[in-house]
Protein backbone atom coordinates (compact mmCIF):
# COMPACT_ATOMS: atom_id res chain seq x y z
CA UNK A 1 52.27 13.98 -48.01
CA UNK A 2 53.00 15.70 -51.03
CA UNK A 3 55.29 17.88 -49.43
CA UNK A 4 57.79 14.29 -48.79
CA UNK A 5 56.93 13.11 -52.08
CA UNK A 6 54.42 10.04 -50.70
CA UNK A 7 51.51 10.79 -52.95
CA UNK A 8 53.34 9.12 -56.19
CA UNK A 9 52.47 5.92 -56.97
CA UNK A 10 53.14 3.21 -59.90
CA UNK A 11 50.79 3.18 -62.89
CA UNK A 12 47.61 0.98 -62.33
CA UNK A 13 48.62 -1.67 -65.21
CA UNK A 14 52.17 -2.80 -63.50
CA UNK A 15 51.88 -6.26 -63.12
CA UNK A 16 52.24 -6.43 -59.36
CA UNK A 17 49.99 -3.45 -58.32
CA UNK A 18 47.38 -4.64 -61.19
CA UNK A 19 47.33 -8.58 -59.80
CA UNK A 20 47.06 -7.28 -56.41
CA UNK A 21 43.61 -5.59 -57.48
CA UNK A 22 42.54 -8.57 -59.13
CA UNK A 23 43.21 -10.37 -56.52
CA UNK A 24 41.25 -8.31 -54.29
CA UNK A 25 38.20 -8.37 -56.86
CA UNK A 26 38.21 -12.04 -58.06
CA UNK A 27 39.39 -14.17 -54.99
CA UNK A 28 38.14 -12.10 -52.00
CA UNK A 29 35.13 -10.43 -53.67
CA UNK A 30 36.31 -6.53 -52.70
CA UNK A 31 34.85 -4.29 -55.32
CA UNK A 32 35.97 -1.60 -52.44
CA UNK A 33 39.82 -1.91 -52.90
CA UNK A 34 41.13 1.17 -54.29
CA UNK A 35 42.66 2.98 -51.22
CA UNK A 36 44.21 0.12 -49.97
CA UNK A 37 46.05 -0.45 -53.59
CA UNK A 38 46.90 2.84 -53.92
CA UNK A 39 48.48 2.67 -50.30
CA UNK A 40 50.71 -0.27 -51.58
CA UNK A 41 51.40 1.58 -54.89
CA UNK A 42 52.49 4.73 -52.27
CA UNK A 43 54.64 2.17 -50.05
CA UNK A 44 56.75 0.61 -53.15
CA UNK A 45 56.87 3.91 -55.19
CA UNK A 46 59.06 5.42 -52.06
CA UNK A 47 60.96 2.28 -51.61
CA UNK A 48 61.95 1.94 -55.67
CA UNK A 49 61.53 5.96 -56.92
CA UNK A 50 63.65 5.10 -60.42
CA UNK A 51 62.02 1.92 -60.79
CA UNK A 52 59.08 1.60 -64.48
CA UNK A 53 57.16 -0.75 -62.15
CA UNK A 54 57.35 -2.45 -58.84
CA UNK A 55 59.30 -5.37 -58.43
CA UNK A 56 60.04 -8.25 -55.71
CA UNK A 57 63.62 -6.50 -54.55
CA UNK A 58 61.36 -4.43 -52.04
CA UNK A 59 61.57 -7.69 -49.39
CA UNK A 60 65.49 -7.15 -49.54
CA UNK A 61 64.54 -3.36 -48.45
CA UNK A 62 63.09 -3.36 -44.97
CA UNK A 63 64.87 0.32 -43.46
CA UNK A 64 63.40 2.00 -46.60
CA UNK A 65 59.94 0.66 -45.50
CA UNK A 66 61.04 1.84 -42.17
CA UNK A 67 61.60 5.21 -43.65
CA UNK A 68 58.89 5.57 -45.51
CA UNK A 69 56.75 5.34 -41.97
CA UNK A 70 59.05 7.89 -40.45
CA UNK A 71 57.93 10.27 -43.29
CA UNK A 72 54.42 9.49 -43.10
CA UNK A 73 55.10 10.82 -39.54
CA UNK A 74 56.63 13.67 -40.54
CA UNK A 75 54.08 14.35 -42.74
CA UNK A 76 51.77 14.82 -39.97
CA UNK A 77 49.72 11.88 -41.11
CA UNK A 78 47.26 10.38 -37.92
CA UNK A 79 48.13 7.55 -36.10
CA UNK A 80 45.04 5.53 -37.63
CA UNK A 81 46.44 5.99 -41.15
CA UNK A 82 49.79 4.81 -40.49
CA UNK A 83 48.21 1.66 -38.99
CA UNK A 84 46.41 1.78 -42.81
CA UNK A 85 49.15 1.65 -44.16
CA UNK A 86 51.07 -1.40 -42.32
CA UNK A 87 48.33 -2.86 -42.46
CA UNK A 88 47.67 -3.02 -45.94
CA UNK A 89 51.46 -4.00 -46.68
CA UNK A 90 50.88 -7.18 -44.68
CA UNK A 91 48.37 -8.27 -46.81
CA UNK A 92 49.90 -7.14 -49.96
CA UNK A 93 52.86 -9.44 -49.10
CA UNK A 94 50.64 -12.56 -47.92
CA UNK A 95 49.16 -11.49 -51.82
CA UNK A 96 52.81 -11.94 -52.69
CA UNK A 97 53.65 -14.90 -50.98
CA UNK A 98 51.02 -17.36 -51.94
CA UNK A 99 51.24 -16.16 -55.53
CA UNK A 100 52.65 -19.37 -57.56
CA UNK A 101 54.03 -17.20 -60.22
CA UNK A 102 56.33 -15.27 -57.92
CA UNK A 103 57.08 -18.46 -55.85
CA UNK A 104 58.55 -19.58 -59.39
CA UNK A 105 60.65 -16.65 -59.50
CA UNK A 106 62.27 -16.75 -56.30
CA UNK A 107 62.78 -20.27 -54.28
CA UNK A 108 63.50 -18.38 -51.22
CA UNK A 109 60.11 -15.64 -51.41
CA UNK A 110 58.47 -17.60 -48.40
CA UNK A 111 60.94 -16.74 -45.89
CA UNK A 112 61.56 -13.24 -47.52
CA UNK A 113 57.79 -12.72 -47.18
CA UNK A 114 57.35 -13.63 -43.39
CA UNK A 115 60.65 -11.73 -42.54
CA UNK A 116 59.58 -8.92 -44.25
CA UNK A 117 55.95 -9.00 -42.59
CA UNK A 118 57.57 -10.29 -38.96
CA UNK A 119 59.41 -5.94 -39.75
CA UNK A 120 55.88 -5.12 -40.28
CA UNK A 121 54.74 -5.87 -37.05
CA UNK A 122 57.41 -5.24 -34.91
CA UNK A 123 56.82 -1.47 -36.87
CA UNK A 124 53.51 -1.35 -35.87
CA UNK A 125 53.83 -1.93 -32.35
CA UNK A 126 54.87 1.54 -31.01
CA UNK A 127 52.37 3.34 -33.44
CA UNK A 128 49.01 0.71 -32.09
CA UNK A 129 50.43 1.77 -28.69
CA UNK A 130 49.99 5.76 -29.39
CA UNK A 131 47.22 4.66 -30.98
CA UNK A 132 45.39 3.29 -28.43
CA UNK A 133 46.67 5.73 -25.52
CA UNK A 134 45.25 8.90 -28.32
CA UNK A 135 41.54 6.78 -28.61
CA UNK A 136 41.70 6.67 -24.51
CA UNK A 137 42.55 10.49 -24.09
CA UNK A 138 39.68 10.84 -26.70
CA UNK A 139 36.91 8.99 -24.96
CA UNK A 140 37.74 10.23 -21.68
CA UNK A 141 38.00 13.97 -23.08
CA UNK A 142 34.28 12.80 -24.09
CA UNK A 143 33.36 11.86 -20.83
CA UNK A 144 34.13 14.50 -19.20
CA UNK A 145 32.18 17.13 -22.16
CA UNK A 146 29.40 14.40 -21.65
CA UNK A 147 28.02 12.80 -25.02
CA UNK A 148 25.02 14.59 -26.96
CA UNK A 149 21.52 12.87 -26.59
CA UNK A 150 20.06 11.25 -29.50
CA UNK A 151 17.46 14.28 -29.53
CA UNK A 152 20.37 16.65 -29.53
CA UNK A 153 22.43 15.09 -32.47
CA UNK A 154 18.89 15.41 -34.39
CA UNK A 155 18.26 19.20 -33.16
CA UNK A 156 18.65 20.25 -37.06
CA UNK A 157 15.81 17.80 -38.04
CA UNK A 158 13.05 19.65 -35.58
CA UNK A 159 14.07 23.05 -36.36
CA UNK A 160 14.34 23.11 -40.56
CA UNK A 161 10.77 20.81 -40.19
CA UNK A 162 8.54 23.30 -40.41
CA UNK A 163 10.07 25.00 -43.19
CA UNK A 164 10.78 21.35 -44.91
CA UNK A 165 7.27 20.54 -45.00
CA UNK A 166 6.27 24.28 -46.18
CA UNK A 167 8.46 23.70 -49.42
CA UNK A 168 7.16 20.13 -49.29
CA UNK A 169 3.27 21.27 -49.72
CA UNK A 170 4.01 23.72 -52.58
CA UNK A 171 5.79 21.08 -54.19
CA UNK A 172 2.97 18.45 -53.35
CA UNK A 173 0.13 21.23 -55.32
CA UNK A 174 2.82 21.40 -58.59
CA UNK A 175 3.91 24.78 -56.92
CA UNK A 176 7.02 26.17 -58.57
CA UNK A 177 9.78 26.39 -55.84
CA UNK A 178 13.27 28.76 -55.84
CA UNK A 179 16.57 27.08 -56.16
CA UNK A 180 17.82 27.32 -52.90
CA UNK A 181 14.62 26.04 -51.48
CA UNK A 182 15.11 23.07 -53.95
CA UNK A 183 18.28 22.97 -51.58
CA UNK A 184 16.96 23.21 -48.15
CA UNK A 185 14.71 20.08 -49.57
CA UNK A 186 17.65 18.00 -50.80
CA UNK A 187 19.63 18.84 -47.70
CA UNK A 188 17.08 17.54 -45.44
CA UNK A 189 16.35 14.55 -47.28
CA UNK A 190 20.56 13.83 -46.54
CA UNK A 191 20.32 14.54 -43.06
CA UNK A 192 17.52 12.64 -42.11
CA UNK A 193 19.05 9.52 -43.48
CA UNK A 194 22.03 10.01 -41.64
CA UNK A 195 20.74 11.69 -38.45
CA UNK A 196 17.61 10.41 -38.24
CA UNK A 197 18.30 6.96 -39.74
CA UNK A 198 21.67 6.75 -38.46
CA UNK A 199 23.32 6.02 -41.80
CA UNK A 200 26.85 6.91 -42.72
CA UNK A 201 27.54 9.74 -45.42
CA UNK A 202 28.60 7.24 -48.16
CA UNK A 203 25.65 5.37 -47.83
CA UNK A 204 23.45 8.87 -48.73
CA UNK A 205 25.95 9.65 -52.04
CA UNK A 206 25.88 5.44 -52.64
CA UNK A 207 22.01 5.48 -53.38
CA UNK A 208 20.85 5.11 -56.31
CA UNK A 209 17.74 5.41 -58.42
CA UNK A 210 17.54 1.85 -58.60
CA UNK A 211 17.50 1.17 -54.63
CA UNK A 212 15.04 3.54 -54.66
CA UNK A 213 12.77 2.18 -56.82
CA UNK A 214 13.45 -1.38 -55.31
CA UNK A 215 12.36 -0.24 -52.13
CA UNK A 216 10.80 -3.35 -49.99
CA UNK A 217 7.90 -3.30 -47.99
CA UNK A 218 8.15 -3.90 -44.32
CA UNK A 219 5.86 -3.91 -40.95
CA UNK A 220 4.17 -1.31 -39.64
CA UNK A 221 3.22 0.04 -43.40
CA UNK A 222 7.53 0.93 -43.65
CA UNK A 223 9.14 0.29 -46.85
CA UNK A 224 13.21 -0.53 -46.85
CA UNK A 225 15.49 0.57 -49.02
CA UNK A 226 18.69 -1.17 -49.32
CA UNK A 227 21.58 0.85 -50.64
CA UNK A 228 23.95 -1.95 -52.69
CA UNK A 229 26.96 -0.06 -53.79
CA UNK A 230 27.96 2.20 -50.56
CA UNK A 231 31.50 1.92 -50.24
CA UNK A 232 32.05 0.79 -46.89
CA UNK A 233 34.87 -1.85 -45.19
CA UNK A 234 32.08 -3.97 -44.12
CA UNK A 235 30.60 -6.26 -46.66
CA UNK A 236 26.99 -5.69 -46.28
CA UNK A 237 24.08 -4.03 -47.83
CA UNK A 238 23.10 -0.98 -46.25
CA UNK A 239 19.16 -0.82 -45.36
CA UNK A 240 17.30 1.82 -43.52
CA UNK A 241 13.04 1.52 -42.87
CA UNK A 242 11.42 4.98 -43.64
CA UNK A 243 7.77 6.28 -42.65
CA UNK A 244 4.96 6.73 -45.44
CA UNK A 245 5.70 9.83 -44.33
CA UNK A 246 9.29 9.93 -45.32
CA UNK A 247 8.30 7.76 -48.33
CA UNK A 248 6.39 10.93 -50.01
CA UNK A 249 9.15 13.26 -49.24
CA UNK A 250 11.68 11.39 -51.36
CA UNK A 251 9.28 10.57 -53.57
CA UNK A 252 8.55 13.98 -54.07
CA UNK A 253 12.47 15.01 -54.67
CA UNK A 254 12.58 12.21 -56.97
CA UNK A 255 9.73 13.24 -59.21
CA UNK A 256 9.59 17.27 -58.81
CA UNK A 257 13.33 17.83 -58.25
CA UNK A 258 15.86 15.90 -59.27
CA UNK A 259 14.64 15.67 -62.87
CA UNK A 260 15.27 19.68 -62.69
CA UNK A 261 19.04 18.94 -61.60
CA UNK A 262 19.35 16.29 -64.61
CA UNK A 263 21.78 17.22 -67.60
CA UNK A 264 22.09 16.13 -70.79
CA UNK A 265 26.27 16.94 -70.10
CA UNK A 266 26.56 15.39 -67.00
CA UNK A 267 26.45 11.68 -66.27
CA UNK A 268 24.47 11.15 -63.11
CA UNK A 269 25.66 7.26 -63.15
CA UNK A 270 22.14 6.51 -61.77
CA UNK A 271 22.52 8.47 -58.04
CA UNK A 272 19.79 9.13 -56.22
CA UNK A 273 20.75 12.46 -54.70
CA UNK A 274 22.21 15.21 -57.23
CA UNK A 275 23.95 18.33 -56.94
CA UNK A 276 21.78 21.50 -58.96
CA UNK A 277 24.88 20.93 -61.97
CA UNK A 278 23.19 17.74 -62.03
CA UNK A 279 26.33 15.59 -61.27
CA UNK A 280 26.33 13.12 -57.85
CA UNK A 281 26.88 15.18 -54.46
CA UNK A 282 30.23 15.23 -53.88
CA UNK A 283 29.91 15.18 -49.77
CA UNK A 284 26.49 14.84 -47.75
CA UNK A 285 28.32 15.89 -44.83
CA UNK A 286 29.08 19.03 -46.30
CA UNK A 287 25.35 19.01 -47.05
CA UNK A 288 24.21 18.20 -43.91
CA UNK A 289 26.49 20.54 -42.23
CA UNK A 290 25.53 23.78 -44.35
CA UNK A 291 22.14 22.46 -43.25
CA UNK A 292 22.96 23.32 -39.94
CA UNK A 293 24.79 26.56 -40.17
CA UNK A 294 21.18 27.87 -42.43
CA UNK A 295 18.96 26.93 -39.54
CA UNK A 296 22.07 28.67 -36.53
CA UNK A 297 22.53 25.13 -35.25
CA UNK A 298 25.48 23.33 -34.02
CA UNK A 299 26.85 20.79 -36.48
CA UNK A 300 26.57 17.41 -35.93
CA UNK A 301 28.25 14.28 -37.41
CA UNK A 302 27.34 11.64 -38.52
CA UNK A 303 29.63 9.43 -36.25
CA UNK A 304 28.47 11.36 -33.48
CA UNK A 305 24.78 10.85 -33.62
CA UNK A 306 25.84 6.83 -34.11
CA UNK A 307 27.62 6.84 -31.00
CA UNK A 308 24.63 8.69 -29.45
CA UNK A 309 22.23 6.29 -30.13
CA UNK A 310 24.43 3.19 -29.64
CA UNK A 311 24.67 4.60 -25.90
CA UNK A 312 20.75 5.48 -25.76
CA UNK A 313 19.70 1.77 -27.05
CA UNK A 314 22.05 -0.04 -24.90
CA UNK A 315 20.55 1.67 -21.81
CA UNK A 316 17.32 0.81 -23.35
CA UNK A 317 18.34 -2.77 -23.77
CA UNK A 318 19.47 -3.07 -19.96
């Protein structure tokens, strides 16, 4: 993308990329907008490259929209993203279109808007075509490897145990404890929310101190901890149920290790899980994947252990 010149994008004050935000924020309640703004800023930057900021004359420029998803395409972006991409667009322009102050501006921006989005669509025909034919080939590629049990996805879990509770009883006595197996600990922790608990990575680097400490008590002597701020498209607080088991592990990170990893420098912003520079992980799939390559184990997603145990509990449910 950088290559064709697609990462530049308008500054974040311009009046249209700025109310589009705000709209997204104040009327729809999406803290979670960013990527989709940015994709708009992307879209009009290519369309108007001389331009200060943005302005309505895009609707008068459908083939340069038309271009600009021929050079996403050429920029070898995936199927998926160019969907993104139109897809954000349309709403940008339904942002556009009920907007009173633009209405002002231009008697005719109603049509202009629906024509421009009715170019949308017709665009994005051919592309959810591939798209669907490539998510086909993928499933039936699956099929044919056959799907990894729920047991299997959570090999790395059984075999770094017994060295995770090792590290766990020094640290339980006030043992002192070597920086990489302050690692190992903090590793495990990740992966057993997402592999054991089936939770996606941005849920692990979402959690913060305070869900931890507002953890909720639940049946069969299980507290819940509900992660607030994870990132996600869907609207929802994420919530997982751990052991008293579990409970003391994290507890035990909290208290004996991640006060180690705290610096004065670095502002931790309240995350749960730190890196040992003491600023937020940047990936817990990169976590939970050097997780598995320590303990010789094939890595494991965590899409692929969600898909695992969506197939396991619908047999169960049958």
């Amino acid at each position: 993308m950088e290559k064709h010149s697609l990462h530049q994008k308008f500054p974040q004050e311009c009046r249209l990329i700025s109310g589009f935000k705000d709209h997204f924020v104040n009327m729809l309640c999406v803290t979670n907008c960013q990527q989709e703004v940015d994709n708009v800023s992307r879209w009009l930057r290519y369309i108007q490259p001389e331009a200060v900021e943005p302005t309505l004359d895009f609707l008068h420029e459908k083939v340069k929209g038309t271009d600009f998803l021929k050079a996403l395409k050429e920029s070898l972006c995936s199927l998926s993203t160019r969907l993104n991409y139109i897809k954000n667009m349309i709403r940008f322009v339904k942002y556009v279109q009920v907007t009173l102050e633009y209405s002002k501006e231009d008697p005719q921006l109603n049509q202009r808007c629906r024509d421009y989005i009715n170019c949308l669509k017709v665009a994005r025909k051919p592309i959810a075509r591939e798209y669907d034919k490539e998510e086909v080939s993928k499933k039936y590629t699956r099929l044919k490897k056959g799907t990894r049990s729920v047991k299997d996805c959570q090999k790395v879990l059984n075999v770094a145990k017994p060295l995770f509770l090792e590290i766990f009883g020094r640290l339980s006595v006030g043992q002192d404890i070597g920086k990489q197996e302050k690692t190992i600990f903090k590793y495990y922790l990740e992966a057993n929310v997402m592999l054991g608990h089936f939770q996606r990575p941005i849920v692990v680097e979402g959690l913060r101190v305070s869900d931890w400490l507002d953890r909720q008590d639940a049946p069969n002597r299980r507290k819940v901890v509900a992660v607030k701020e994870h990132n996600t498209a869907a609207n929802h607080v994420a919530t997982f149920a751990i052991s008293m088991e579990e409970e003391a592990w994290m507890d035990t990170y909290f208290k004996e290790i991640r006060p180690v990893w705290q610096s004065c420098d670095v502002d931790d912003e309240d995350w749960f899980f730190l890196s040992a520079a003491g600023g937020p992980i940047k990936s817990s799939s990169s976590d939970v994947q050097r997780l598995h390559e320590m303990f010789n184990v094939a890595n494991v997603t965590s899409t692929e252990v969600r898909k695992a145990a969506e197939t396991h509990f619908g047999k169960s449910d049958t």
